[in-house]
PDB file of N, CA and C in Angstrom:
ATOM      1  N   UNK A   1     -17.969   7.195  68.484  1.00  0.00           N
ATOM      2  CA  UNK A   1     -16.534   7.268  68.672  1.00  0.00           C
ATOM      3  C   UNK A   1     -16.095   8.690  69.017  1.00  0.00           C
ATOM      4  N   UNK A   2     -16.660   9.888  68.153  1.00  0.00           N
ATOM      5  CA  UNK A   2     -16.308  11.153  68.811  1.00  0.00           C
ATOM      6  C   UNK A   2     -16.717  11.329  70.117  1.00  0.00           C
ATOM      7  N   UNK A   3     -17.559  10.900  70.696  1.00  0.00           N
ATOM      8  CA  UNK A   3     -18.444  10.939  72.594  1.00  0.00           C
ATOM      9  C   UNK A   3     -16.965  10.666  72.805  1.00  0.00           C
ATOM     10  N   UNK A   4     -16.711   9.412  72.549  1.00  0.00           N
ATOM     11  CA  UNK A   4     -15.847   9.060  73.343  1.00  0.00           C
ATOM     12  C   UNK A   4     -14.006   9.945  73.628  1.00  0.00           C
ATOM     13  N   UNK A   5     -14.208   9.977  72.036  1.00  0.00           N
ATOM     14  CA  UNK A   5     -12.730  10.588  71.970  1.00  0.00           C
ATOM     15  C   UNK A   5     -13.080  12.606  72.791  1.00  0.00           C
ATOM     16  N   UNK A   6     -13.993  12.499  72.659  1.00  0.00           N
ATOM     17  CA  UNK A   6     -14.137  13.703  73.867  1.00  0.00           C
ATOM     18  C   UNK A   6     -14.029  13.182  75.349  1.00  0.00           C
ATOM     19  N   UNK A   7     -14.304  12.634  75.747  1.00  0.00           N
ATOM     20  CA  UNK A   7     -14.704  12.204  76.740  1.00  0.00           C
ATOM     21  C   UNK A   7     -12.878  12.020  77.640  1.00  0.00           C
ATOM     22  N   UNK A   8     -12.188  11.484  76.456  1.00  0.00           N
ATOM     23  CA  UNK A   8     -11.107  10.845  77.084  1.00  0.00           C
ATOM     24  C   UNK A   8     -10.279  12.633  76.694  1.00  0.00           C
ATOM     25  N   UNK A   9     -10.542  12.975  75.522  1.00  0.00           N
ATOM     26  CA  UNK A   9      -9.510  14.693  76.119  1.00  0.00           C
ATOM     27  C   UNK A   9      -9.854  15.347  77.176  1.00  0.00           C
ATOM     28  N   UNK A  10     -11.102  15.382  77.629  1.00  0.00           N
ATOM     29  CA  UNK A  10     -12.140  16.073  78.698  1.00  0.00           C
ATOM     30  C   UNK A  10     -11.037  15.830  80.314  1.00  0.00           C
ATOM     31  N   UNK A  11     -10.966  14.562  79.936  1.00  0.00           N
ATOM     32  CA  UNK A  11     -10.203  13.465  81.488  1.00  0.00           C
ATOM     33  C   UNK A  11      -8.990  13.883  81.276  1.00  0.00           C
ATOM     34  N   UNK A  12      -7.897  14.179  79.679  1.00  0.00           N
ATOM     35  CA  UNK A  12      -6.997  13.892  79.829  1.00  0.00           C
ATOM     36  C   UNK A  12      -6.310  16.030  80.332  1.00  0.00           C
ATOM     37  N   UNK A  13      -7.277  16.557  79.913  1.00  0.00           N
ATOM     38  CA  UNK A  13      -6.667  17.859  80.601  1.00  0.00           C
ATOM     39  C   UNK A  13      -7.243  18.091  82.088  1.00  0.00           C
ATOM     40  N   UNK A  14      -8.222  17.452  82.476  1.00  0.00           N
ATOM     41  CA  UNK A  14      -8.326  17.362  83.996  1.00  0.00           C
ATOM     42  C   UNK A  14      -7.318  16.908  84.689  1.00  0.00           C
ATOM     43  N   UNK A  15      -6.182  15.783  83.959  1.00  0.00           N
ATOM     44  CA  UNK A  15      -5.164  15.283  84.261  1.00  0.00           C
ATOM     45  C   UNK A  15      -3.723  15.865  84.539  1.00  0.00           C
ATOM     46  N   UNK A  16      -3.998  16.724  83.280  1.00  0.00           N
ATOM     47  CA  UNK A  16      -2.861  16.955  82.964  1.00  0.00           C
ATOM     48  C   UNK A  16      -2.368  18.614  84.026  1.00  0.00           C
ATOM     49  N   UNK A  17      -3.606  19.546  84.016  1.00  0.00           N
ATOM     50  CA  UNK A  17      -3.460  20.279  84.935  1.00  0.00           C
ATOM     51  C   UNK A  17      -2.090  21.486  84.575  1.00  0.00           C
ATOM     52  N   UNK A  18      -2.445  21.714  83.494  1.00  0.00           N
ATOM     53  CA  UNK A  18      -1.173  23.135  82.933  1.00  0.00           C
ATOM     54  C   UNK A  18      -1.442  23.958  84.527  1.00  0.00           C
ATOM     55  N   UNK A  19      -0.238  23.882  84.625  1.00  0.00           N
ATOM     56  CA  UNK A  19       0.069  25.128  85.347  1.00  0.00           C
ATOM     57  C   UNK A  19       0.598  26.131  85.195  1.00  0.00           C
ATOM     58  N   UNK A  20       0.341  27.870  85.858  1.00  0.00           N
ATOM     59  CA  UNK A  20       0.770  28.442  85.414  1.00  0.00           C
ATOM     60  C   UNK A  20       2.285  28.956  85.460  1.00  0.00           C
ATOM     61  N   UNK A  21       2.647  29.551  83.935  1.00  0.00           N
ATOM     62  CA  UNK A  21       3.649  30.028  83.624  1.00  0.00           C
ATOM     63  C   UNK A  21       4.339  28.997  82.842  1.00  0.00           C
ATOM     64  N   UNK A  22       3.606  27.520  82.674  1.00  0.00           N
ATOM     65  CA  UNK A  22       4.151  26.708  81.715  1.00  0.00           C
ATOM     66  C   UNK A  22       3.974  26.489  80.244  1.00  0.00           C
ATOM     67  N   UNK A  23       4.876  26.495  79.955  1.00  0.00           N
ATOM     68  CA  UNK A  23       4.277  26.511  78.006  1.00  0.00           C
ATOM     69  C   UNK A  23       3.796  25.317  77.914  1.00  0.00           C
ATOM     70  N   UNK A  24       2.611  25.729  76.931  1.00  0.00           N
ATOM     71  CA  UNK A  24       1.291  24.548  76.120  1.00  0.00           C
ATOM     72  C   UNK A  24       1.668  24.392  75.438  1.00  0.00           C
ATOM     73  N   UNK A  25       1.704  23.093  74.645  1.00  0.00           N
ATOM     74  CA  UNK A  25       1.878  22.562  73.345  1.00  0.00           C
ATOM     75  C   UNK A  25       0.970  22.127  73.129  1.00  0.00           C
ATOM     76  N   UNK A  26       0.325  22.434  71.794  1.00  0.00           N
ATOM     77  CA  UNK A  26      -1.062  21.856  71.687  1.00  0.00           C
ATOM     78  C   UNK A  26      -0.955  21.491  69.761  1.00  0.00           C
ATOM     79  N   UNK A  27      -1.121  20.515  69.988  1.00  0.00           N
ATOM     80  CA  UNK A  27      -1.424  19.639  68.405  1.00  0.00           C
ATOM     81  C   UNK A  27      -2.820  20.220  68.160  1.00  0.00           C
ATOM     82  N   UNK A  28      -2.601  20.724  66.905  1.00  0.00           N
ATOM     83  CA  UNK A  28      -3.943  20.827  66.161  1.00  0.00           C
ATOM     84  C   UNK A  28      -5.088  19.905  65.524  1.00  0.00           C
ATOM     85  N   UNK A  29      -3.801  18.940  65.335  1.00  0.00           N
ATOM     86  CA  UNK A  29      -4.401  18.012  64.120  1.00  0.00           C
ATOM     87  C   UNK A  29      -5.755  17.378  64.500  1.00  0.00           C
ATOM     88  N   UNK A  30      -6.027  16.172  64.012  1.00  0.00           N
ATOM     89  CA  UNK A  30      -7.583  15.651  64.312  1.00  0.00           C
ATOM     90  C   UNK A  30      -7.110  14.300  65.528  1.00  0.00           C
ATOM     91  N   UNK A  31      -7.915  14.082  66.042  1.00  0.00           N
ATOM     92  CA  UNK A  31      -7.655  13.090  67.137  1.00  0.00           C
ATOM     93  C   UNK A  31      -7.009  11.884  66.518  1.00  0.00           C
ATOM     94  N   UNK A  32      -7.764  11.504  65.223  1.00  0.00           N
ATOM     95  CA  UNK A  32      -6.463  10.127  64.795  1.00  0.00           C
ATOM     96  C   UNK A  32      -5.411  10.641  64.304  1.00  0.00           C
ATOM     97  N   UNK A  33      -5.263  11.631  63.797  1.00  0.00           N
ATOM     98  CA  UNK A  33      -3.271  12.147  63.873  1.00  0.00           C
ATOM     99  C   UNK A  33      -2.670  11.887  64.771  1.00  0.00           C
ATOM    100  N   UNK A  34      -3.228  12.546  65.829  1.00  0.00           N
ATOM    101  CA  UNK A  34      -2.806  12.567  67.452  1.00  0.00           C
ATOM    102  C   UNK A  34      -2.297  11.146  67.704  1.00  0.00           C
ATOM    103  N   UNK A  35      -3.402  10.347  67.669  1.00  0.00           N
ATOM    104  CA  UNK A  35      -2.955   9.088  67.757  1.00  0.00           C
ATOM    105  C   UNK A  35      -2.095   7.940  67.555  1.00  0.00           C
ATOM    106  N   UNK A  36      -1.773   8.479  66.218  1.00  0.00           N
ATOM    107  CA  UNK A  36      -0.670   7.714  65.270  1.00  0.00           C
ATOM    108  C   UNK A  36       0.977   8.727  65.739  1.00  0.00           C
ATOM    109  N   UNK A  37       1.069   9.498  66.532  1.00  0.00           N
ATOM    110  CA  UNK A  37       2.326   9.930  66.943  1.00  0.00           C
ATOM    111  C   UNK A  37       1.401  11.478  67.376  1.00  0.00           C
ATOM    112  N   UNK A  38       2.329  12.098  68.545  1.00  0.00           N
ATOM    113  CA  UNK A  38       2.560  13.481  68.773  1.00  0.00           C
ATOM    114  C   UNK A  38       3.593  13.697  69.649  1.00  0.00           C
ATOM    115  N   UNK A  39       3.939  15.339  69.862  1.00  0.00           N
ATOM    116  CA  UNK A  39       5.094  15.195  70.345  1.00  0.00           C
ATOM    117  C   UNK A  39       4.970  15.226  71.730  1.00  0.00           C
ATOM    118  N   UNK A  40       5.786  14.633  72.847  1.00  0.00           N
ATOM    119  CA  UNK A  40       5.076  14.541  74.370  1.00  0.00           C
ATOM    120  C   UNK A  40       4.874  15.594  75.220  1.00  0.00           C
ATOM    121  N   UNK A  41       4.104  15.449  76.101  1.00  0.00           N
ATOM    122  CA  UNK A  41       3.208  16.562  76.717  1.00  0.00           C
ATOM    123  C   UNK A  41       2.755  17.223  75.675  1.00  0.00           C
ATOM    124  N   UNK A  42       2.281  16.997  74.777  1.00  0.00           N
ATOM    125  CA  UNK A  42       1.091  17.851  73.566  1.00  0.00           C
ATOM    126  C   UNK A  42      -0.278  17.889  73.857  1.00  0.00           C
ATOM    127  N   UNK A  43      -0.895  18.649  74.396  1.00  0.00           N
ATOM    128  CA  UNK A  43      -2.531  18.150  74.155  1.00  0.00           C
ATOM    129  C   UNK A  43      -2.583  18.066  72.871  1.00  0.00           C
ATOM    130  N   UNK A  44      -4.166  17.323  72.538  1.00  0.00           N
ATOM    131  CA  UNK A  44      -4.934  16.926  71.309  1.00  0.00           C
ATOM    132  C   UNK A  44      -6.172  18.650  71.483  1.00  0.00           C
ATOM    133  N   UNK A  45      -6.024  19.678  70.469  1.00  0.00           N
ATOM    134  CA  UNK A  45      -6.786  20.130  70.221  1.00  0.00           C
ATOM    135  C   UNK A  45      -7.350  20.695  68.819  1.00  0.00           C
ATOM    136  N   UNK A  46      -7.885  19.866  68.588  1.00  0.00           N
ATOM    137  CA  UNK A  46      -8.627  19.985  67.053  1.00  0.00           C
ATOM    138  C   UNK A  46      -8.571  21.445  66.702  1.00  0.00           C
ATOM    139  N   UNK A  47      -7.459  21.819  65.017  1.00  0.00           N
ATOM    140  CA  UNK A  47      -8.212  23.298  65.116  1.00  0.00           C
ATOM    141  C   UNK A  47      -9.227  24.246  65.261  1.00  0.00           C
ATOM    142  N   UNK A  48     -10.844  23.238  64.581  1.00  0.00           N
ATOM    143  CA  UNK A  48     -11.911  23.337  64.239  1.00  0.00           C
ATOM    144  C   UNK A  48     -12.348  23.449  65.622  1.00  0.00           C
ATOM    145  N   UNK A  49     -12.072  23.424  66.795  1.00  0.00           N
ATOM    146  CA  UNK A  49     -12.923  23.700  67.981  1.00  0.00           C
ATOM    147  C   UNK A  49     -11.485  24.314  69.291  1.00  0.00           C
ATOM    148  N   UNK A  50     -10.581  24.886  68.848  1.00  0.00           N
ATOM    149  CA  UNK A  50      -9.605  25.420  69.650  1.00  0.00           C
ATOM    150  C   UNK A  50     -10.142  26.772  70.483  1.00  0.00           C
ATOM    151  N   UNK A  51     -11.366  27.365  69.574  1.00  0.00           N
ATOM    152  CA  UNK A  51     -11.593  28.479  70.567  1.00  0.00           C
ATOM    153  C   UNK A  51     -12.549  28.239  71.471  1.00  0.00           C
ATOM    154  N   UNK A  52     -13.104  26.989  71.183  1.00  0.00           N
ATOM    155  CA  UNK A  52     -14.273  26.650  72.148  1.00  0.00           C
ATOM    156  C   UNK A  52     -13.785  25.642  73.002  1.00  0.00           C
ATOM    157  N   UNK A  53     -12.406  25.429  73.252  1.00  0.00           N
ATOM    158  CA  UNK A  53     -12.182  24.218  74.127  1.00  0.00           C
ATOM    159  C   UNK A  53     -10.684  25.032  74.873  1.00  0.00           C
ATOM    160  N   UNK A  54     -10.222  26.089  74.649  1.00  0.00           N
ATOM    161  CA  UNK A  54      -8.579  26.461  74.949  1.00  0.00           C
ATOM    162  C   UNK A  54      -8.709  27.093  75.907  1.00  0.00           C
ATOM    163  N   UNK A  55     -10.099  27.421  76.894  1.00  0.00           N
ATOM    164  CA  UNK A  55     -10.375  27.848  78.177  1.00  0.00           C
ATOM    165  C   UNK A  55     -10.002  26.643  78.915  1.00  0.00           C
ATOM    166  N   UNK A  56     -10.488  26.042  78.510  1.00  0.00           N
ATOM    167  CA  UNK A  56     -10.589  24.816  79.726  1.00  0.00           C
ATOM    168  C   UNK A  56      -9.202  24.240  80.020  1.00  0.00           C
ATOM    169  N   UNK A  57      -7.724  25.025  78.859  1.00  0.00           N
ATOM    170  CA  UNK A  57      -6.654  24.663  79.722  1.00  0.00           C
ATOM    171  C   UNK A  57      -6.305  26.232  79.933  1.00  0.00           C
ATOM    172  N   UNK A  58      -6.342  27.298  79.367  1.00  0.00           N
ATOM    173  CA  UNK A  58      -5.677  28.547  80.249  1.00  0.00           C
ATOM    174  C   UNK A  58      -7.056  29.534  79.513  1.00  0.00           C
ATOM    175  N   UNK A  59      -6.985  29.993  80.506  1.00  0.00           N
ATOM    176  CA  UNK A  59      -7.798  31.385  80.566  1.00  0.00           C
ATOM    177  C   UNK A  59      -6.399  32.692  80.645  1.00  0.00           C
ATOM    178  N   UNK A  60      -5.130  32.470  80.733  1.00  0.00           N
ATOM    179  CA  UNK A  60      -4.300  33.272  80.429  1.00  0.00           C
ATOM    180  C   UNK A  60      -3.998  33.704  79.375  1.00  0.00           C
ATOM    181  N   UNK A  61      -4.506  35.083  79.024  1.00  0.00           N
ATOM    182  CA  UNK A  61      -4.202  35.241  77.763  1.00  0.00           C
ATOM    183  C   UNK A  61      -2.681  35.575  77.276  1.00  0.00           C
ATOM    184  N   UNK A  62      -2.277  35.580  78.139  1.00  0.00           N
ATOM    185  CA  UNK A  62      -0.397  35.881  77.983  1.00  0.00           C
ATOM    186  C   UNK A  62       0.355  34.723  78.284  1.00  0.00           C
ATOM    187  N   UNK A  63      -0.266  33.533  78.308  1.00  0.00           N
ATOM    188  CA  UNK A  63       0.858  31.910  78.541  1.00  0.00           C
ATOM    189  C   UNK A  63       0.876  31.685  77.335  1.00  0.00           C
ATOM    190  N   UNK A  64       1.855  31.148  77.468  1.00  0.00           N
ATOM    191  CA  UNK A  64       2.918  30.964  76.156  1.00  0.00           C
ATOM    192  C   UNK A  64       2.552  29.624  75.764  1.00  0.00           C
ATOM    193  N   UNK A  65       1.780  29.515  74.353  1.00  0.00           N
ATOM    194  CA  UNK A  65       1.393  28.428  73.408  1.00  0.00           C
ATOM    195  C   UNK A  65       1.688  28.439  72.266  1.00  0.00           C
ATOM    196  N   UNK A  66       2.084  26.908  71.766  1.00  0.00           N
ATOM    197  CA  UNK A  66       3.336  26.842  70.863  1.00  0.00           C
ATOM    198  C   UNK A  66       2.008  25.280  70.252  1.00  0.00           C
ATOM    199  N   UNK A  67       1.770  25.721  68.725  1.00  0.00           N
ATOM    200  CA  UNK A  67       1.197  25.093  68.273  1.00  0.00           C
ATOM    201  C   UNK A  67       1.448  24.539  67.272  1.00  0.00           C
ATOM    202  N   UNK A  68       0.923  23.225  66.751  1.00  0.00           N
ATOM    203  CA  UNK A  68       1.433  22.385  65.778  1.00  0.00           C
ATOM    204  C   UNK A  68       0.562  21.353  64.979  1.00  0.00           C
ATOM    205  N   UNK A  69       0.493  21.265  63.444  1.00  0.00           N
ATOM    206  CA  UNK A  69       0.009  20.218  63.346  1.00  0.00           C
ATOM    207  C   UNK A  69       0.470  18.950  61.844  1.00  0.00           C
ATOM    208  N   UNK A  70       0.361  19.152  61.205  1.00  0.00           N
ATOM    209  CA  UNK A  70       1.315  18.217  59.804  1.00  0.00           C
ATOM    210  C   UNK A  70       2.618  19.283  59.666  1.00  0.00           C
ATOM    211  N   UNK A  71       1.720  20.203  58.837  1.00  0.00           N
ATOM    212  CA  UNK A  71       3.231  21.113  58.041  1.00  0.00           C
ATOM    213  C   UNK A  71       2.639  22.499  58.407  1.00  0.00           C
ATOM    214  N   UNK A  72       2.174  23.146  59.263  1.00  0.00           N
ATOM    215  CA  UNK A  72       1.682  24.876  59.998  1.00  0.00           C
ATOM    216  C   UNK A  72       0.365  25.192  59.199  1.00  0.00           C
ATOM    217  N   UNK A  73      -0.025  25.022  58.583  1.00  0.00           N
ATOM    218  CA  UNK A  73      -1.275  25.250  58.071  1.00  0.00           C
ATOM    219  C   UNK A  73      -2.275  25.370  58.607  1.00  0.00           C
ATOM    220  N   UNK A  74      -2.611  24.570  59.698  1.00  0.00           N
ATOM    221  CA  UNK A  74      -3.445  24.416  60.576  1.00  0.00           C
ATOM    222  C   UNK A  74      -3.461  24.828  61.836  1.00  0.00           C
ATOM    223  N   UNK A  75      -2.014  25.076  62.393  1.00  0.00           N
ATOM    224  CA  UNK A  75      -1.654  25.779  63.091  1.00  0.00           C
ATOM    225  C   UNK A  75      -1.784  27.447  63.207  1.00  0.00           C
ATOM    226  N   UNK A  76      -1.765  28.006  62.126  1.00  0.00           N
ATOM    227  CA  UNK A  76      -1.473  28.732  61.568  1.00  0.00           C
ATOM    228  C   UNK A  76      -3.289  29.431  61.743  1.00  0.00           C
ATOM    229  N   UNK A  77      -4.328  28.666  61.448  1.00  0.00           N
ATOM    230  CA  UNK A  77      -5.723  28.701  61.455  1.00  0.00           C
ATOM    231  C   UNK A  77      -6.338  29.329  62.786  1.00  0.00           C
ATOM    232  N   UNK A  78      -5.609  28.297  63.695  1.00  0.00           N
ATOM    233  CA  UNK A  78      -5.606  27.831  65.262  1.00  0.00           C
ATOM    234  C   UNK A  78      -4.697  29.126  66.125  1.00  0.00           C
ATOM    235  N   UNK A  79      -3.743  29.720  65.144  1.00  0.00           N
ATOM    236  CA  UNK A  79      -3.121  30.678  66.051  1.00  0.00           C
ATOM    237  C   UNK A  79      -3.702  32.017  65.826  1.00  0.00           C
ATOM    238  N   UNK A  80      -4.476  32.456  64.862  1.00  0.00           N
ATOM    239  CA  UNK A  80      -5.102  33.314  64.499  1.00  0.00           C
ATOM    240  C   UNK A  80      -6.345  33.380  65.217  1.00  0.00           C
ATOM    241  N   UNK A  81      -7.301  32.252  65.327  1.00  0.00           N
ATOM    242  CA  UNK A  81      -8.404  32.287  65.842  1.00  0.00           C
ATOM    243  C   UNK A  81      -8.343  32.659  67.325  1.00  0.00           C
ATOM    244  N   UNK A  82      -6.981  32.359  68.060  1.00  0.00           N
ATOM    245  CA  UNK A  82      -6.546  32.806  69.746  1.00  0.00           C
ATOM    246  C   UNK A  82      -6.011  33.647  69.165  1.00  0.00           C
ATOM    247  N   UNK A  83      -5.389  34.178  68.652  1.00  0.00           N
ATOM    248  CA  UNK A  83      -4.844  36.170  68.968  1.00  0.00           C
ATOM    249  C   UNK A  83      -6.281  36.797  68.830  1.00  0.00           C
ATOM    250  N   UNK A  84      -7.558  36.355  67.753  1.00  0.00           N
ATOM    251  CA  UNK A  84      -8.768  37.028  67.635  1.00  0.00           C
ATOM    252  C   UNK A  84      -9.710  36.837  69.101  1.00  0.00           C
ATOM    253  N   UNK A  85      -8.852  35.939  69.802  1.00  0.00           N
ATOM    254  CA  UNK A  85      -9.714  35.700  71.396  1.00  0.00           C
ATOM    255  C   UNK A  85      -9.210  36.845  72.195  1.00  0.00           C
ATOM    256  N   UNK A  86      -7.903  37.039  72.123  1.00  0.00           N
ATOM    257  CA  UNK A  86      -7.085  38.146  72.678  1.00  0.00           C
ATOM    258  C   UNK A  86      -5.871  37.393  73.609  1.00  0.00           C
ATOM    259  N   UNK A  87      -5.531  36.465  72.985  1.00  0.00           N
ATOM    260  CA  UNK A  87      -3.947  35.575  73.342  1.00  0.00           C
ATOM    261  C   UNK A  87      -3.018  36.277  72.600  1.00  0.00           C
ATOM    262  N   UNK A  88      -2.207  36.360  73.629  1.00  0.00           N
ATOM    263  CA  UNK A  88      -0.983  37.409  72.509  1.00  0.00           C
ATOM    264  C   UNK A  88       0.642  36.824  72.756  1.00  0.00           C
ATOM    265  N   UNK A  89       0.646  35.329  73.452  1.00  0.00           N
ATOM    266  CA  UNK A  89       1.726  34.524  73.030  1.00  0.00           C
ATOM    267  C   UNK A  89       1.359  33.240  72.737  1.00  0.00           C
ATOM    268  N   UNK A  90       1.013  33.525  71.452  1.00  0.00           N
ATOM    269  CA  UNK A  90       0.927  32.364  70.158  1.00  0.00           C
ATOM    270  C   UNK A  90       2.099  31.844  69.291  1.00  0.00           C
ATOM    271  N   UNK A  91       2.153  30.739  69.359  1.00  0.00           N
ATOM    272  CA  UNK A  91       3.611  30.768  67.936  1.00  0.00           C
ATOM    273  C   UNK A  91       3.180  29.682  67.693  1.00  0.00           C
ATOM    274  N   UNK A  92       3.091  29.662  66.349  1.00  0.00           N
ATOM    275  CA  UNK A  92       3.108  28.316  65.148  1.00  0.00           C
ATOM    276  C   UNK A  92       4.308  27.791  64.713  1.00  0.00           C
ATOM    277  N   UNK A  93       4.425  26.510  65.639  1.00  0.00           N
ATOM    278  CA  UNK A  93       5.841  25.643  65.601  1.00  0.00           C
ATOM    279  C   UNK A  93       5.739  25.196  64.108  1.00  0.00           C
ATOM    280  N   UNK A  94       5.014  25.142  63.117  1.00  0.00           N
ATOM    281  CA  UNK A  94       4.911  23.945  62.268  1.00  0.00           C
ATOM    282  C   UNK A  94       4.535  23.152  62.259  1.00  0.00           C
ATOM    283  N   UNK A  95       5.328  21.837  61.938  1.00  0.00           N
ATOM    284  CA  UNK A  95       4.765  20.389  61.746  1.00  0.00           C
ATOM    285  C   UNK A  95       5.107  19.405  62.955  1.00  0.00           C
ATOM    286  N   UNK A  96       4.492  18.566  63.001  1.00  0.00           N
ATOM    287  CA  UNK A  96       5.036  17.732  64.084  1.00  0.00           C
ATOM    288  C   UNK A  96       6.545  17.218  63.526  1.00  0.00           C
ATOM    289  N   UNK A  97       7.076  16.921  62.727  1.00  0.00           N
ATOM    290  CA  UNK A  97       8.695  16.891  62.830  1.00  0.00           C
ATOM    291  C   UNK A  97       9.650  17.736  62.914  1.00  0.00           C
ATOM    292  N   UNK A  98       8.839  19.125  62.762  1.00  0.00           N
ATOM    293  CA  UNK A  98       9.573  20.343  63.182  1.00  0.00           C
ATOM    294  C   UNK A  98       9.396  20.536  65.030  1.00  0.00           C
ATOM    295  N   UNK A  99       8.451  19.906  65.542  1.00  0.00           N
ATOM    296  CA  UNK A  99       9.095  20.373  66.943  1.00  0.00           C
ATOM    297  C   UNK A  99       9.479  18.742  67.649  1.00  0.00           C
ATOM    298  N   UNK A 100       9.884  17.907  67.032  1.00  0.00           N
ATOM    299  CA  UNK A 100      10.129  16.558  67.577  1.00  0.00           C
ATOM    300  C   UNK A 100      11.424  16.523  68.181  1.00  0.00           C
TER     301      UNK A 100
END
């Protein structure tokens, strides 16, 4: 089931195609959070693998990403680990009912 649920984020940012100068929203949470609600245009990026997967939507380290996942905690994990990449517009929205 994880093959797969990679497989389909893999397709769904080939899809989705951030362009630049647009703000990312990126859910932290785990793929079945994601599932059960997120907020629209959110990618799904697991905190636990955000620095090994947040190339593959910007290699800009100055686009503006606005992250989220229950209540900032995780966000919060996820925004630290990209300023330690050298991203320097990070912001931790909170929870998903804080940016709904």
């Amino acid at each position: 089931m994880k093959q797969i649920a990679m497989v389909v984020f893999t397709f769904c940012l080939l899809v989705t195609g951030v362009q630049a100068g647009e703000s990312i929203w990126i859910d932290v949470r785990t793929v079945g959070e994601y599932q059960r609600g997120h907020k629209a245009d959110a990618l799904n990026i697991p905190h636990t693998i955000i620095g090994q997967k947040i190339a593959n939507i910007t290699t800009d380290k100055r686009a503006e990403i606005h992250l989220y996942c229950a209540a900032g905690v995780r966000a919060g994990m996820a925004k630290r680990t990209l300023e330690r990449m050298g991203y320097t517009n990070v912001s931790n929205d909170g929870g998903l009912l804080d940016v709904q």
